[in-house]
PDB file of N, CA and C in Angstrom:
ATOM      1  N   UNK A   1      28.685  -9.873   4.741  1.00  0.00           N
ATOM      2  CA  UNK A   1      29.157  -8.555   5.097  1.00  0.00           C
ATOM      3  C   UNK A   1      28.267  -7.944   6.187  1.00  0.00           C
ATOM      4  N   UNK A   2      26.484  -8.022   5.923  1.00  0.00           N
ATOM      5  CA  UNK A   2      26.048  -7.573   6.837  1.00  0.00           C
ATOM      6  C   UNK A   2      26.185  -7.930   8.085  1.00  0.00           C
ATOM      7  N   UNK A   3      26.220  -9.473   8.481  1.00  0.00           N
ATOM      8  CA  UNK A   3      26.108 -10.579   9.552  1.00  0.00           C
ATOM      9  C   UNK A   3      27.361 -10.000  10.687  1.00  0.00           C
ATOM     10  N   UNK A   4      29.216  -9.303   9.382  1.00  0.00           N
ATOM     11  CA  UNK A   4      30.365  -9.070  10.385  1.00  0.00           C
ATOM     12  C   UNK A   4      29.664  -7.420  11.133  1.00  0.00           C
ATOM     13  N   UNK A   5      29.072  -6.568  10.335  1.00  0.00           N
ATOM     14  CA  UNK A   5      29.125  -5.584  10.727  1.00  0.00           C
ATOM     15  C   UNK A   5      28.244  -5.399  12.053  1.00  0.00           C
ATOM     16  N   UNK A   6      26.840  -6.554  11.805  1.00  0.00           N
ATOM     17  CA  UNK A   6      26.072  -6.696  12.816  1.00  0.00           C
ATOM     18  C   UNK A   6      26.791  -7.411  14.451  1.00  0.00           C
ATOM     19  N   UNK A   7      27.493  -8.444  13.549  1.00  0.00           N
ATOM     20  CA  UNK A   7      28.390  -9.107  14.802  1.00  0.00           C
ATOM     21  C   UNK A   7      28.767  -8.689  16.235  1.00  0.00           C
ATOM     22  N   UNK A   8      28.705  -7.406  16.340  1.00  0.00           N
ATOM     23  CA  UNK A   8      29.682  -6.702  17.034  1.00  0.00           C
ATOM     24  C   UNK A   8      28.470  -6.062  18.312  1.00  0.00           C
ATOM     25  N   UNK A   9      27.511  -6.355  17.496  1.00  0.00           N
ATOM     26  CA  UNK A   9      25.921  -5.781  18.634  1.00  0.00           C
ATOM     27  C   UNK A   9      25.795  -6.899  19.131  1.00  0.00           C
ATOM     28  N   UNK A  10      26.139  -8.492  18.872  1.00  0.00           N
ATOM     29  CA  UNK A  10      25.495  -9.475  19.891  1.00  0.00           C
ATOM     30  C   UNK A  10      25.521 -10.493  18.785  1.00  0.00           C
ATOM     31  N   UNK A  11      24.966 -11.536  19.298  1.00  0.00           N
ATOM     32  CA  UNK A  11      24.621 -12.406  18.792  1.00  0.00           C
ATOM     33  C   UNK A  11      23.264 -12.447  17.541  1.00  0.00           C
ATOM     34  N   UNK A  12      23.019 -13.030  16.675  1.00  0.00           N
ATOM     35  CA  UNK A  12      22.206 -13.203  15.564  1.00  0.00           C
ATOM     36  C   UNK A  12      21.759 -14.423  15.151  1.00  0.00           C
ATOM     37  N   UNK A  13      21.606 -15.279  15.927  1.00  0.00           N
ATOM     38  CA  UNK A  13      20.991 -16.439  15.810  1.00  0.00           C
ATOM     39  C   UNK A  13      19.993 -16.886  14.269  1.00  0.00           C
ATOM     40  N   UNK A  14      19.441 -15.913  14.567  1.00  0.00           N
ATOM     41  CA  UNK A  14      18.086 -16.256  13.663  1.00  0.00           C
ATOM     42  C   UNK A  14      18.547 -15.795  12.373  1.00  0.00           C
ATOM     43  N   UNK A  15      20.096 -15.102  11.922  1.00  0.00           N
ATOM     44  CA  UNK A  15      20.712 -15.037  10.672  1.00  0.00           C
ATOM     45  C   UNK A  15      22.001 -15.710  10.079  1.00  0.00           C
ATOM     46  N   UNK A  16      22.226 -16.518  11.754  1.00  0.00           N
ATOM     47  CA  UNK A  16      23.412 -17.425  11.243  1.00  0.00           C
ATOM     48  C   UNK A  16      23.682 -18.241  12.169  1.00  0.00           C
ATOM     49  N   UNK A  17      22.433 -19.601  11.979  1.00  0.00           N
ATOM     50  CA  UNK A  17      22.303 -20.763  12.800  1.00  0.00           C
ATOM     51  C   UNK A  17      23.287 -21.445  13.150  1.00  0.00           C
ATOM     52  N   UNK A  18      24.278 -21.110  12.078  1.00  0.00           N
ATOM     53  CA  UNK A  18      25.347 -22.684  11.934  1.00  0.00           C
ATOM     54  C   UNK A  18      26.165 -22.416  12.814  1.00  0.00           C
ATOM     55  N   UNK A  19      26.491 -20.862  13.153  1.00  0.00           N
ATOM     56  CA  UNK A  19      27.526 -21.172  14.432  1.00  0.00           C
ATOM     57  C   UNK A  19      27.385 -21.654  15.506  1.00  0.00           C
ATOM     58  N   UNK A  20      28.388 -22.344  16.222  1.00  0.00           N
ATOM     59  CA  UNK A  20      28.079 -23.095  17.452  1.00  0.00           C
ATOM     60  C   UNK A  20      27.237 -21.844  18.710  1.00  0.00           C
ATOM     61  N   UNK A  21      27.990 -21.159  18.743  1.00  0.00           N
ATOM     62  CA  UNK A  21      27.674 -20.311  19.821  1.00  0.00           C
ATOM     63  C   UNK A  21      26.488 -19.657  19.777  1.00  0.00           C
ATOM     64  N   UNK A  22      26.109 -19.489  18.845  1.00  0.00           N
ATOM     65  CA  UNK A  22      24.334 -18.469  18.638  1.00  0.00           C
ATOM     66  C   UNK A  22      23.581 -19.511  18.755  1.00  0.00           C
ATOM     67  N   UNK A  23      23.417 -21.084  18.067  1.00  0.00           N
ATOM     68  CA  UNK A  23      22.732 -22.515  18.122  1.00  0.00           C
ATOM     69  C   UNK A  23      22.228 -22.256  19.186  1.00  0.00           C
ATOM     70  N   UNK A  24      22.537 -22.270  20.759  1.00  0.00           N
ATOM     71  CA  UNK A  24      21.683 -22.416  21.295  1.00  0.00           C
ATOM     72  C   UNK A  24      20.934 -21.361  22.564  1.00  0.00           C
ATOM     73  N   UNK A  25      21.029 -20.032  21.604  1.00  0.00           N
ATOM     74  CA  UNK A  25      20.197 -18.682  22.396  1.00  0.00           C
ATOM     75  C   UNK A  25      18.787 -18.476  21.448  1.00  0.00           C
ATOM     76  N   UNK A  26      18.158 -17.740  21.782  1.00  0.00           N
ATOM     77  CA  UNK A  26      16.957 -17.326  21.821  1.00  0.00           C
ATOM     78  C   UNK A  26      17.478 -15.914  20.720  1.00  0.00           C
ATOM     79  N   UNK A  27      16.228 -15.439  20.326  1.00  0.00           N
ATOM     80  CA  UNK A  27      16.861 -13.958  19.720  1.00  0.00           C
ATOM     81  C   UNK A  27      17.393 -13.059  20.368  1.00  0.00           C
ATOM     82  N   UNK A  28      18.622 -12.633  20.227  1.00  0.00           N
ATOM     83  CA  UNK A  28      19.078 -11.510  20.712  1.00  0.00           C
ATOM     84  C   UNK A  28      18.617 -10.354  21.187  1.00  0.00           C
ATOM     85  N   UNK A  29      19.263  -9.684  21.923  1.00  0.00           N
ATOM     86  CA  UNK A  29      18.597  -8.160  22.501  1.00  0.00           C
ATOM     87  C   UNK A  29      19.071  -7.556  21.109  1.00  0.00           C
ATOM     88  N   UNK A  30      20.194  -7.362  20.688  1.00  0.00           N
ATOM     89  CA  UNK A  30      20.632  -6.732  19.747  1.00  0.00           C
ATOM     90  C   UNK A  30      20.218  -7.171  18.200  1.00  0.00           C
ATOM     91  N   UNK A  31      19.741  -8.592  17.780  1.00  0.00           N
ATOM     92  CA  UNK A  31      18.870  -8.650  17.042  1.00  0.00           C
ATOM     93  C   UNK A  31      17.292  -8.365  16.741  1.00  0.00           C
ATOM     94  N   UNK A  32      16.619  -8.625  18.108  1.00  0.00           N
ATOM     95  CA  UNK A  32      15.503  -7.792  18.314  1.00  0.00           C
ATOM     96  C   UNK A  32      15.491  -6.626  18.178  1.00  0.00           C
ATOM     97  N   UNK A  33      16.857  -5.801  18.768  1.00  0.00           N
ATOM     98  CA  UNK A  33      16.256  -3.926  18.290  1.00  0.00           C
ATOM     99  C   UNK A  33      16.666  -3.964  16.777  1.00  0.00           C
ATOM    100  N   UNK A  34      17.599  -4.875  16.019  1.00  0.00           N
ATOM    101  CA  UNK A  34      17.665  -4.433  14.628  1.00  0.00           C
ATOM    102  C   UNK A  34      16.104  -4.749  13.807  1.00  0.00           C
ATOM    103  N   UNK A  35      15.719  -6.063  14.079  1.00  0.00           N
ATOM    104  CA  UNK A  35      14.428  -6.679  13.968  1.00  0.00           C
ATOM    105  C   UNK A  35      13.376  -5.525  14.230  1.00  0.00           C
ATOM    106  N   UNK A  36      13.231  -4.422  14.989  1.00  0.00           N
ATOM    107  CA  UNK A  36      12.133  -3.474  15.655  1.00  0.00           C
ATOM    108  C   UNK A  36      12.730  -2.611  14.397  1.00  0.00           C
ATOM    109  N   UNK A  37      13.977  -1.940  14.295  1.00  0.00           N
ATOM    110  CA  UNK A  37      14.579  -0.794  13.384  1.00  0.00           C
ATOM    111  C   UNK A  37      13.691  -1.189  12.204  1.00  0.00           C
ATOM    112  N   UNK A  38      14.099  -2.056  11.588  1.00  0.00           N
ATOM    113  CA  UNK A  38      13.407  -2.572   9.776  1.00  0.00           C
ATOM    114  C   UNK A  38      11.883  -2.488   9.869  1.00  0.00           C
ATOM    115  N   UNK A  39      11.252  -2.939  11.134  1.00  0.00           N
ATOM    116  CA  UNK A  39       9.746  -3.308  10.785  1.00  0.00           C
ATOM    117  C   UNK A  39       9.197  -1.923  11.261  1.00  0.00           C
ATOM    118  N   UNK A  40       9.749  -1.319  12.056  1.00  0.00           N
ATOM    119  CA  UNK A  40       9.507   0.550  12.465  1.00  0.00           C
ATOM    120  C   UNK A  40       9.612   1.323  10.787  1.00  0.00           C
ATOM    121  N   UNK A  41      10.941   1.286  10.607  1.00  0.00           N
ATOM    122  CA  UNK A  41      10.805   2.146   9.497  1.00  0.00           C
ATOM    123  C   UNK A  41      10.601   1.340   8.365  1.00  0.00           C
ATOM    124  N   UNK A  42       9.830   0.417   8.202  1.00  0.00           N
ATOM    125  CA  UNK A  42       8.892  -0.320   6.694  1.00  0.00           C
ATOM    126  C   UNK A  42       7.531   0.376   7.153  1.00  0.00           C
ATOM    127  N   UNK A  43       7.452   0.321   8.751  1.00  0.00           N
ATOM    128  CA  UNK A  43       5.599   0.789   8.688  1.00  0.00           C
ATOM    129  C   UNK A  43       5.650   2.337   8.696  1.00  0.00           C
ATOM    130  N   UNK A  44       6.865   3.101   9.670  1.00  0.00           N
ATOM    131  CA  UNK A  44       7.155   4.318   9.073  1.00  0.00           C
ATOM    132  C   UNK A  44       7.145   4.955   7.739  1.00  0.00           C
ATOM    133  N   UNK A  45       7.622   4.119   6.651  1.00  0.00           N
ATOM    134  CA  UNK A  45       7.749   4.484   5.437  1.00  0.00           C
ATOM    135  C   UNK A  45       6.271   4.344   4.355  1.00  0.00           C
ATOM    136  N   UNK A  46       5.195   3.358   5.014  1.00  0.00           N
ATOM    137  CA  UNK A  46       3.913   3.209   4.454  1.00  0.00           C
ATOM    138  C   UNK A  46       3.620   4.304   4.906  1.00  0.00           C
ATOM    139  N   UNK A  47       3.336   4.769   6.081  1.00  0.00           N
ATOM    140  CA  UNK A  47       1.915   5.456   6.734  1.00  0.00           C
ATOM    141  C   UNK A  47       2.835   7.047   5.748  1.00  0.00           C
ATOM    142  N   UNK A  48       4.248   6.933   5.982  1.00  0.00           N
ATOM    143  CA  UNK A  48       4.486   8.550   5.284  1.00  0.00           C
ATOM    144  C   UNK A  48       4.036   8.563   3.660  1.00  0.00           C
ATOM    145  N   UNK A  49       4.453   7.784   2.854  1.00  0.00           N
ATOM    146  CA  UNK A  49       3.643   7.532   1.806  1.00  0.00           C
ATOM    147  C   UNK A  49       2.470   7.799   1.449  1.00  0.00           C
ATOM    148  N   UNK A  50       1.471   7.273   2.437  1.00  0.00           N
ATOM    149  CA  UNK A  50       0.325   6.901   2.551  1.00  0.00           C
ATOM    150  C   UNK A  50      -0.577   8.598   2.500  1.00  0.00           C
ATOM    151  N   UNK A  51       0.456   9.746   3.767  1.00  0.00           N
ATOM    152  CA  UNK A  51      -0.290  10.378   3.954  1.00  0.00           C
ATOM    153  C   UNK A  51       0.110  11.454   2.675  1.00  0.00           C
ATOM    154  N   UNK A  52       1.469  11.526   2.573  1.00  0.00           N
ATOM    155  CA  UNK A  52       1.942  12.194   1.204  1.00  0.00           C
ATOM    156  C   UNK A  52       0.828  12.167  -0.062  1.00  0.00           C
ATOM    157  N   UNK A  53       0.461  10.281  -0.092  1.00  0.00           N
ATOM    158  CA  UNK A  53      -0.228  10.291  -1.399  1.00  0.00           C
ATOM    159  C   UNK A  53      -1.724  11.022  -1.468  1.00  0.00           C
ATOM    160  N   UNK A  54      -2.078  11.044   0.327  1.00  0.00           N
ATOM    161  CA  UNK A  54      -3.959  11.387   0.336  1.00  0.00           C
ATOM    162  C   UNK A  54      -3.416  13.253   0.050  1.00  0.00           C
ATOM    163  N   UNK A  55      -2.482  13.546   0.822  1.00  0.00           N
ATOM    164  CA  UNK A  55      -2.336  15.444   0.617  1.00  0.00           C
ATOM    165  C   UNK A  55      -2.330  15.733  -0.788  1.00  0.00           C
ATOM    166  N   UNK A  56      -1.771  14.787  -1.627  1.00  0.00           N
ATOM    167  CA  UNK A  56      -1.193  14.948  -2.857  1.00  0.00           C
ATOM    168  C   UNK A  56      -2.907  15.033  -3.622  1.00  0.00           C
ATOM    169  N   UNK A  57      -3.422  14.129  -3.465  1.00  0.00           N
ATOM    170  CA  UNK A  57      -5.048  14.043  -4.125  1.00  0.00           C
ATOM    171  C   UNK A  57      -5.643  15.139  -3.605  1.00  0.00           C
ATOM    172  N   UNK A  58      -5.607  15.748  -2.393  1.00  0.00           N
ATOM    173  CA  UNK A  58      -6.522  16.782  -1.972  1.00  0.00           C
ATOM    174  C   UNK A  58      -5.773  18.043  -3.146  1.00  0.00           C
ATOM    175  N   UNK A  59      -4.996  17.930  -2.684  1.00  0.00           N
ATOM    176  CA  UNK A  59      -3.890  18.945  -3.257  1.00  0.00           C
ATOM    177  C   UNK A  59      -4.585  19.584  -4.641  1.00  0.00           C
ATOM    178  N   UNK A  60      -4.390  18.582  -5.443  1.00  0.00           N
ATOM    179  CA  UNK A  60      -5.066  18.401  -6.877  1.00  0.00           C
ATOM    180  C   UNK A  60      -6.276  18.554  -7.109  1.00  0.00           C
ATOM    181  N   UNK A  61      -7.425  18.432  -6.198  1.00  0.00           N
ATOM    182  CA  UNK A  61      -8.618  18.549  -6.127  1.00  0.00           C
ATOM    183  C   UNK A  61      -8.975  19.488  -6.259  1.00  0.00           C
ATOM    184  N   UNK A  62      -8.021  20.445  -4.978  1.00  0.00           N
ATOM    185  CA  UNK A  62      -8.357  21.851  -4.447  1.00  0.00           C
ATOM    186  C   UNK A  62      -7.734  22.744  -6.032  1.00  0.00           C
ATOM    187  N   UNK A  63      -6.678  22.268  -6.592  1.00  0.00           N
ATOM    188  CA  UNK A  63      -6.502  23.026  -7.642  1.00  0.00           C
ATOM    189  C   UNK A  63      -7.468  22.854  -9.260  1.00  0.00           C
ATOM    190  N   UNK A  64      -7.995  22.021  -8.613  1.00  0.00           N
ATOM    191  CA  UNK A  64      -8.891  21.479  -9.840  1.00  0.00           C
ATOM    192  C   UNK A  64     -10.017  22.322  -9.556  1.00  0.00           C
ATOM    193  N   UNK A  65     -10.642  22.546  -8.237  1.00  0.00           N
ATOM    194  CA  UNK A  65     -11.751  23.719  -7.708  1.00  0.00           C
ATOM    195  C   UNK A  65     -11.373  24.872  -7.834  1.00  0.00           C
ATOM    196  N   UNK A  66      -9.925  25.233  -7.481  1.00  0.00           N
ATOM    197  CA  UNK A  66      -9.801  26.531  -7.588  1.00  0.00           C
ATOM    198  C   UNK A  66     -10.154  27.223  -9.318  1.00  0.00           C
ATOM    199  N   UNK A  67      -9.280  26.349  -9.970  1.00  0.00           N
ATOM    200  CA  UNK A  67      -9.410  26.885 -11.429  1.00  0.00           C
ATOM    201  C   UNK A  67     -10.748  26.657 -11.771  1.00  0.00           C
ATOM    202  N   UNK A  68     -11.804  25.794 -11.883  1.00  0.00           N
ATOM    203  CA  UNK A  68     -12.270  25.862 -12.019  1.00  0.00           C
ATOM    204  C   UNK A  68     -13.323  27.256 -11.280  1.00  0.00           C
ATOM    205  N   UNK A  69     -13.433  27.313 -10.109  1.00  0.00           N
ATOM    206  CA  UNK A  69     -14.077  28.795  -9.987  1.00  0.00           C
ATOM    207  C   UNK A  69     -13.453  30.372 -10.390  1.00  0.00           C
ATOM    208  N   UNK A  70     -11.986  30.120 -10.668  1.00  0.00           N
ATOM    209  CA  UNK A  70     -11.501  31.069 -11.872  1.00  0.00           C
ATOM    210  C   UNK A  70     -12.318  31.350 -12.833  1.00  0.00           C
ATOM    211  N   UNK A  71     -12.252  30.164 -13.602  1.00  0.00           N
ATOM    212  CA  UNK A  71     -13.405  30.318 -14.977  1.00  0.00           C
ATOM    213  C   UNK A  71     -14.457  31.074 -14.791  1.00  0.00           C
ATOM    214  N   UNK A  72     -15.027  30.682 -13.761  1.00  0.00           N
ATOM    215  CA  UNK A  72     -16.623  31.059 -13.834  1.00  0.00           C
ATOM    216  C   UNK A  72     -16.285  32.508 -13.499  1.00  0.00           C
ATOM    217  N   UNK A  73     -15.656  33.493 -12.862  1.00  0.00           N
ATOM    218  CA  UNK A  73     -15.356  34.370 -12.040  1.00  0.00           C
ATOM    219  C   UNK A  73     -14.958  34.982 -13.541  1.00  0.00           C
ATOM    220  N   UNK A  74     -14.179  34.722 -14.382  1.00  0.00           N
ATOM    221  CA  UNK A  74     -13.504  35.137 -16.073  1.00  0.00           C
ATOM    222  C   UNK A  74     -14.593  35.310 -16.604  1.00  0.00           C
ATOM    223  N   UNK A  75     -15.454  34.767 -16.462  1.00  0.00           N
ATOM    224  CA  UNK A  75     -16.903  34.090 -17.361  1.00  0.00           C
ATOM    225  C   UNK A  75     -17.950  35.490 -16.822  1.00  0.00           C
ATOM    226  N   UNK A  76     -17.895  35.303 -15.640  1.00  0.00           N
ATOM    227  CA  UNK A  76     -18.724  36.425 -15.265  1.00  0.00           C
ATOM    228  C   UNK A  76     -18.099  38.056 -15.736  1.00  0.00           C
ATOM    229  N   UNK A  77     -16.770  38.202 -15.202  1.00  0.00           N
ATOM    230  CA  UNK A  77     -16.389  39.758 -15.605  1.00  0.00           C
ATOM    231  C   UNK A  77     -16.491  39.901 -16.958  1.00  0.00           C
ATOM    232  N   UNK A  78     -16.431  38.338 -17.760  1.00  0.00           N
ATOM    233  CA  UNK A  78     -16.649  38.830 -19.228  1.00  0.00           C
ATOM    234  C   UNK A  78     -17.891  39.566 -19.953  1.00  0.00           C
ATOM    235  N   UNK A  79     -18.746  38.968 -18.885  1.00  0.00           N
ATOM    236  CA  UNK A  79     -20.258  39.179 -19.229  1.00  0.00           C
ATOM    237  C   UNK A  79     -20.278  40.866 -18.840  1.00  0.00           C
ATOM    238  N   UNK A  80     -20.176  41.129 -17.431  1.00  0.00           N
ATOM    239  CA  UNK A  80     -19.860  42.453 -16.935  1.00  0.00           C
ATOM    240  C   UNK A  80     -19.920  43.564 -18.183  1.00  0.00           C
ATOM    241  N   UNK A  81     -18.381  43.268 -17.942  1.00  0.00           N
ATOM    242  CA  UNK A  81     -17.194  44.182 -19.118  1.00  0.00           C
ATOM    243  C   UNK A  81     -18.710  44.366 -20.558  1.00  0.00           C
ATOM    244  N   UNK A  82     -18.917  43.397 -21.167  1.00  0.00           N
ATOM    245  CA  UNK A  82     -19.746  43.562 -22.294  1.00  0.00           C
ATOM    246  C   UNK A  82     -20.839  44.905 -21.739  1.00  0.00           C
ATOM    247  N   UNK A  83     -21.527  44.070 -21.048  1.00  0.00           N
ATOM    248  CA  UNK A  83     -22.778  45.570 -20.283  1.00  0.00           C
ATOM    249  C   UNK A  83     -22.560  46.456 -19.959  1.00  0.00           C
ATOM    250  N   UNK A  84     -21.167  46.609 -19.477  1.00  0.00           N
ATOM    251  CA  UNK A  84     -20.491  47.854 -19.081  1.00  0.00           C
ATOM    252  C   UNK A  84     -20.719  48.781 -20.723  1.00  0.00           C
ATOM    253  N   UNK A  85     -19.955  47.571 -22.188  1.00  0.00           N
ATOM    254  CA  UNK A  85     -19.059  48.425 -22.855  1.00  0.00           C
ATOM    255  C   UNK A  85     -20.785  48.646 -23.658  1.00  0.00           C
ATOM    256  N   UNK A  86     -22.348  47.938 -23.694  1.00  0.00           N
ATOM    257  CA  UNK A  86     -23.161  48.050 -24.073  1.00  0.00           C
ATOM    258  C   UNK A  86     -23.888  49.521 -23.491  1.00  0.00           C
ATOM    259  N   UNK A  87     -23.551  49.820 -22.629  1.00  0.00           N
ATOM    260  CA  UNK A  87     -24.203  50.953 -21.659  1.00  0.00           C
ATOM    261  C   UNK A  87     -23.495  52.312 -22.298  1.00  0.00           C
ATOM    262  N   UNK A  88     -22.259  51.789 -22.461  1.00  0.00           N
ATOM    263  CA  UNK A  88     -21.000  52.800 -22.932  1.00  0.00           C
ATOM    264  C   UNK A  88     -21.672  53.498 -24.208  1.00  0.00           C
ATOM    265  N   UNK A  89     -21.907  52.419 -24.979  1.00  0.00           N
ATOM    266  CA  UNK A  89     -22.138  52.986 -26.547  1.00  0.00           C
ATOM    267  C   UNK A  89     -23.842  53.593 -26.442  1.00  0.00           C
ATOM    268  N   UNK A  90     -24.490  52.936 -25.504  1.00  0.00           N
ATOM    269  CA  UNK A  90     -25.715  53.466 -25.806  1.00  0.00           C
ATOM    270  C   UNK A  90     -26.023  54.986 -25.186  1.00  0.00           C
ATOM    271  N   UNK A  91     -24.773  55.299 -24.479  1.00  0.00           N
ATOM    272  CA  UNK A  91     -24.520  56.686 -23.792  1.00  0.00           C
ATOM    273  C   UNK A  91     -24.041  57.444 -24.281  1.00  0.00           C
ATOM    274  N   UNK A  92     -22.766  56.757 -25.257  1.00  0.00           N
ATOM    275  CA  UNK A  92     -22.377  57.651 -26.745  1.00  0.00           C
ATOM    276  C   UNK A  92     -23.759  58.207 -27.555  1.00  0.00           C
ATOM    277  N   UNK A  93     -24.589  57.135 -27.882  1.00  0.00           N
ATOM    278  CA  UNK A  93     -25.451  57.795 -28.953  1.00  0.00           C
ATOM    279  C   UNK A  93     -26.295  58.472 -27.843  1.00  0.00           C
ATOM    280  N   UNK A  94     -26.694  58.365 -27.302  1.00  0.00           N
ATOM    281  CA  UNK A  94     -27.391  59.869 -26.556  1.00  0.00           C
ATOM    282  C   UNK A  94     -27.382  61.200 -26.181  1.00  0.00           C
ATOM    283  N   UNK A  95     -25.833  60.946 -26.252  1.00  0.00           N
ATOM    284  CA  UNK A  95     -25.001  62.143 -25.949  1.00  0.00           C
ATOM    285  C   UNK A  95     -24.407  62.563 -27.519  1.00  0.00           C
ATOM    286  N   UNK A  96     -24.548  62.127 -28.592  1.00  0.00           N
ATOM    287  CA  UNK A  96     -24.031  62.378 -30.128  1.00  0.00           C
ATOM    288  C   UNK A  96     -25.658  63.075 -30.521  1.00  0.00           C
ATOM    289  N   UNK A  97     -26.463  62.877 -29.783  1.00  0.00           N
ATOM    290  CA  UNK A  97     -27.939  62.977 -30.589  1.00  0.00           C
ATOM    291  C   UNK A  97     -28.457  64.403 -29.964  1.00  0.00           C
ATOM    292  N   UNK A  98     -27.782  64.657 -29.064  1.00  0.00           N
ATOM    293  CA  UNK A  98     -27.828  65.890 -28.444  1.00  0.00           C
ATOM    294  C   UNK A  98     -27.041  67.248 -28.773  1.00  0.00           C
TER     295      UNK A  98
END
């Protein structure tokens, strides 16, 4: 099926020896650009992969840093908030003692 649909661009030698007429050419112009199409977009399709998969790891990294300096940032206002609410009460009793 592929060989009729290709047929029609040229000759294909190097996918269908047995006919008399392709037997004795060289590769085609029109098999060479199909030959360039497949091996373009196989190395097209690595390098996009490729860079998808490194963004994808940064990606994850950066969210793995971000949350993590969340925490500490939670961690700290928690501490805050306490001294705040320690200052609070020790200002109550100063002001109750008065």
């Amino acid at each position: 099926m592929l060989f009729e649909v290709l047929a029609i661009w040229g000759c294909l030698p190097e996918w269908n020896s047995t006919t008399y007429e392709c037997a004795n050419f060289d590769m085609s112009n029109a098999a060479s650009t199909w030959v360039g199409l497949i091996v373009g977009a196989l190395i097209g399709a690595a390098i996009t992969w490729w860079i998808y998969n490194r963004q994808k790891k940064i990606s994850d990294k950066q969210d793995e840093i971000f949350l993590m300096y969340i925490g500490h940032l939670e961690e700290s206002h928690g501490r805050i908030l306490e001294k705040i609410s320690t200052l609070d009460e020790k200002i109550d009793s100063i002001l109750e003692r008065r």
